[in-house]
C-alpha atoms as a PDB file:
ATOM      1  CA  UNK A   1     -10.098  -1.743 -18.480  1.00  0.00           C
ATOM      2  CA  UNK A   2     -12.349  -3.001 -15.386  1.00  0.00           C
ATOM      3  CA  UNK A   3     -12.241  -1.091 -12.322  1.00  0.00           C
ATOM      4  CA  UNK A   4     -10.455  -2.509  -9.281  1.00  0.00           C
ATOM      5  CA  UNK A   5     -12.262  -3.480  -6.305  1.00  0.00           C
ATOM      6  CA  UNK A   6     -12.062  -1.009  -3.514  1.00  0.00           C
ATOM      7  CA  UNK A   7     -11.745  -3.404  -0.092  1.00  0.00           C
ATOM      8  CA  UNK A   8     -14.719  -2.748   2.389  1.00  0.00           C
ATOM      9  CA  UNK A   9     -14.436  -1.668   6.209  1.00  0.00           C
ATOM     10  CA  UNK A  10     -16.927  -2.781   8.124  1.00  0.00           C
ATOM     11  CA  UNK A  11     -17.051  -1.897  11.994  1.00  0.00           C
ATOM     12  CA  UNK A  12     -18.914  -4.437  14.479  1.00  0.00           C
ATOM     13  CA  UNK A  13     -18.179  -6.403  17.490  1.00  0.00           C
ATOM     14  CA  UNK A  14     -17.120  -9.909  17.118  1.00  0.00           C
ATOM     15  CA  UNK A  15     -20.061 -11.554  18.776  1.00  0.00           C
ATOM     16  CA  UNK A  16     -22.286  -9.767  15.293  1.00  0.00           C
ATOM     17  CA  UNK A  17     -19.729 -10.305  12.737  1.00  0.00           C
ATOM     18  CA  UNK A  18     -21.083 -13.171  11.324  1.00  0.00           C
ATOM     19  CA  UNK A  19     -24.531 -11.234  10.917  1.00  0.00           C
ATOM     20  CA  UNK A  20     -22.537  -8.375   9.542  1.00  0.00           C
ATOM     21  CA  UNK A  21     -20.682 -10.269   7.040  1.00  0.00           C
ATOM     22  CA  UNK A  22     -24.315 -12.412   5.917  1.00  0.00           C
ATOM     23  CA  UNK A  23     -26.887  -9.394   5.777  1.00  0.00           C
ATOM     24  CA  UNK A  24     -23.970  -7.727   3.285  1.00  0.00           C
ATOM     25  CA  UNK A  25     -24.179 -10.916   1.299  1.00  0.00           C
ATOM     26  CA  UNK A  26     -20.194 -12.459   2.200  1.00  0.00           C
ATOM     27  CA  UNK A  27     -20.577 -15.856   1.314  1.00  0.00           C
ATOM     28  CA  UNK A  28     -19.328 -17.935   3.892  1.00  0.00           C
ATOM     29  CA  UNK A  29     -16.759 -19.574   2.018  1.00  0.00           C
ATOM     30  CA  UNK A  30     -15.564 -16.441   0.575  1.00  0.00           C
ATOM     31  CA  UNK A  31     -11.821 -15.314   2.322  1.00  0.00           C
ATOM     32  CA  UNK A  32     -11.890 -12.145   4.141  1.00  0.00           C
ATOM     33  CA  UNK A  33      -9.103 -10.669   6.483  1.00  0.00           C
ATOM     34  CA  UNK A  34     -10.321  -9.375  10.013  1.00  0.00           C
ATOM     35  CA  UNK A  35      -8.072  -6.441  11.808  1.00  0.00           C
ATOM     36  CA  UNK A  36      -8.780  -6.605  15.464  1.00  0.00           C
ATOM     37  CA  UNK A  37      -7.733  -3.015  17.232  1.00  0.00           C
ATOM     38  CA  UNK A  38      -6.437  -3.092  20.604  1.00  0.00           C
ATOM     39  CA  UNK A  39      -8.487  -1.050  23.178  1.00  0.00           C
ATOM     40  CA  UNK A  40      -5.481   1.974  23.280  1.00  0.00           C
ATOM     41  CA  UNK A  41      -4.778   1.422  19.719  1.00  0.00           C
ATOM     42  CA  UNK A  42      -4.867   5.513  18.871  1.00  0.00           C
ATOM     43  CA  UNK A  43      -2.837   5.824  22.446  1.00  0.00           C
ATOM     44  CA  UNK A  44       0.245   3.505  21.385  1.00  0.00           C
ATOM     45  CA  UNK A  45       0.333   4.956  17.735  1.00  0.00           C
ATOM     46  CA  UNK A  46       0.590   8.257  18.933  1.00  0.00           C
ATOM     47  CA  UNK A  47       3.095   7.143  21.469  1.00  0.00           C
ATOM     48  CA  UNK A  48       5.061   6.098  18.742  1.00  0.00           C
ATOM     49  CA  UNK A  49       4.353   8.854  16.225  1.00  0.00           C
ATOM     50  CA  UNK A  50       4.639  11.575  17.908  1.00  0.00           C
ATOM     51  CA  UNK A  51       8.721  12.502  18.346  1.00  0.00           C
ATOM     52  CA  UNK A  52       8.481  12.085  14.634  1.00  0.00           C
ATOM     53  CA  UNK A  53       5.489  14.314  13.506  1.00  0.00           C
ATOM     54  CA  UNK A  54       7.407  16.683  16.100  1.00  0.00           C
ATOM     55  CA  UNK A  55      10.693  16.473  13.944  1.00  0.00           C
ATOM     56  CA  UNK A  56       8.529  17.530  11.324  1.00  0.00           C
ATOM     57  CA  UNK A  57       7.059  20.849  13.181  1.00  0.00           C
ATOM     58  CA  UNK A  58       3.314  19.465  13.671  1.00  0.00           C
ATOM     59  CA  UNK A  59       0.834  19.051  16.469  1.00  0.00           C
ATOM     60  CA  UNK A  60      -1.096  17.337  17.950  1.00  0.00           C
ATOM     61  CA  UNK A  61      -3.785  18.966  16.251  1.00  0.00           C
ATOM     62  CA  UNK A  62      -2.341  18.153  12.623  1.00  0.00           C
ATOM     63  CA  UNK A  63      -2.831  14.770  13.886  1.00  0.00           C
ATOM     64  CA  UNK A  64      -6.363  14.696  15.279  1.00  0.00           C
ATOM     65  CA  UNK A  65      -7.009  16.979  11.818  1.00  0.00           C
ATOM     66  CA  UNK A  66      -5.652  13.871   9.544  1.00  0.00           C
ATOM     67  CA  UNK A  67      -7.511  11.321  11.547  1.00  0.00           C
ATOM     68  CA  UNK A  68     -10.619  12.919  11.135  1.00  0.00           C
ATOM     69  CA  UNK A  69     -10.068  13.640   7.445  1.00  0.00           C
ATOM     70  CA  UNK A  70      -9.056  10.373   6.831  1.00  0.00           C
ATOM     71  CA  UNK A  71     -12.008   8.921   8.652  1.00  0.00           C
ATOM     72  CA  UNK A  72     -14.228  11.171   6.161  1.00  0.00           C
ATOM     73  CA  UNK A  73     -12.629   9.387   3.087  1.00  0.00           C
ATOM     74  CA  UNK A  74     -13.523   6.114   4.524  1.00  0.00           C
ATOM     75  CA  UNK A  75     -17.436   6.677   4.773  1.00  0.00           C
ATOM     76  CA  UNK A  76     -17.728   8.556   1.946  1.00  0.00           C
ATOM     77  CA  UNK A  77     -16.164   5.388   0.585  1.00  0.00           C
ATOM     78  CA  UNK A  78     -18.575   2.982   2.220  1.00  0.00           C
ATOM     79  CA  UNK A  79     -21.778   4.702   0.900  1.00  0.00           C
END
């Protein structure tokens, strides 16, 4: 059975995305999907996540914890 393609994160600005995409090889007629994150993006989704990791007796610490953890997993991924 092949392996399945893991999807790549790659973090840039928009004005060197197309540099980005070309030194990694993307051809340009190859599809890819761009996320843009809005400047208070961790703000807003702790804003909403919060009452409910509450509920669920954590902190703000369990959070920050995850996120970091989680942000681990994706550059061990990218290497």
């Amino acid at each position: 059975m092949a392996d399945a393609a893991l999807p790549m994160v790659i973090e840039t600005t928009g004005g060197q995305m197309s540099e980005e995409l070309a030194r990694r090889g993307i051809a340009r007629d190859q599809p890819i999907t761009i996320m843009i994150e809005p400047d208070d993006w961790l703000t807003e989704t702790r804003r909403f996540s919060r009452p409910r990791v509450i509920a669920e007796g954590w902190s703000d610490a369990d959070i920050d914890r995850i996120i970091h953890e989680e942000r681990q997993a994706v550059r061990a991924l990218r290497k």
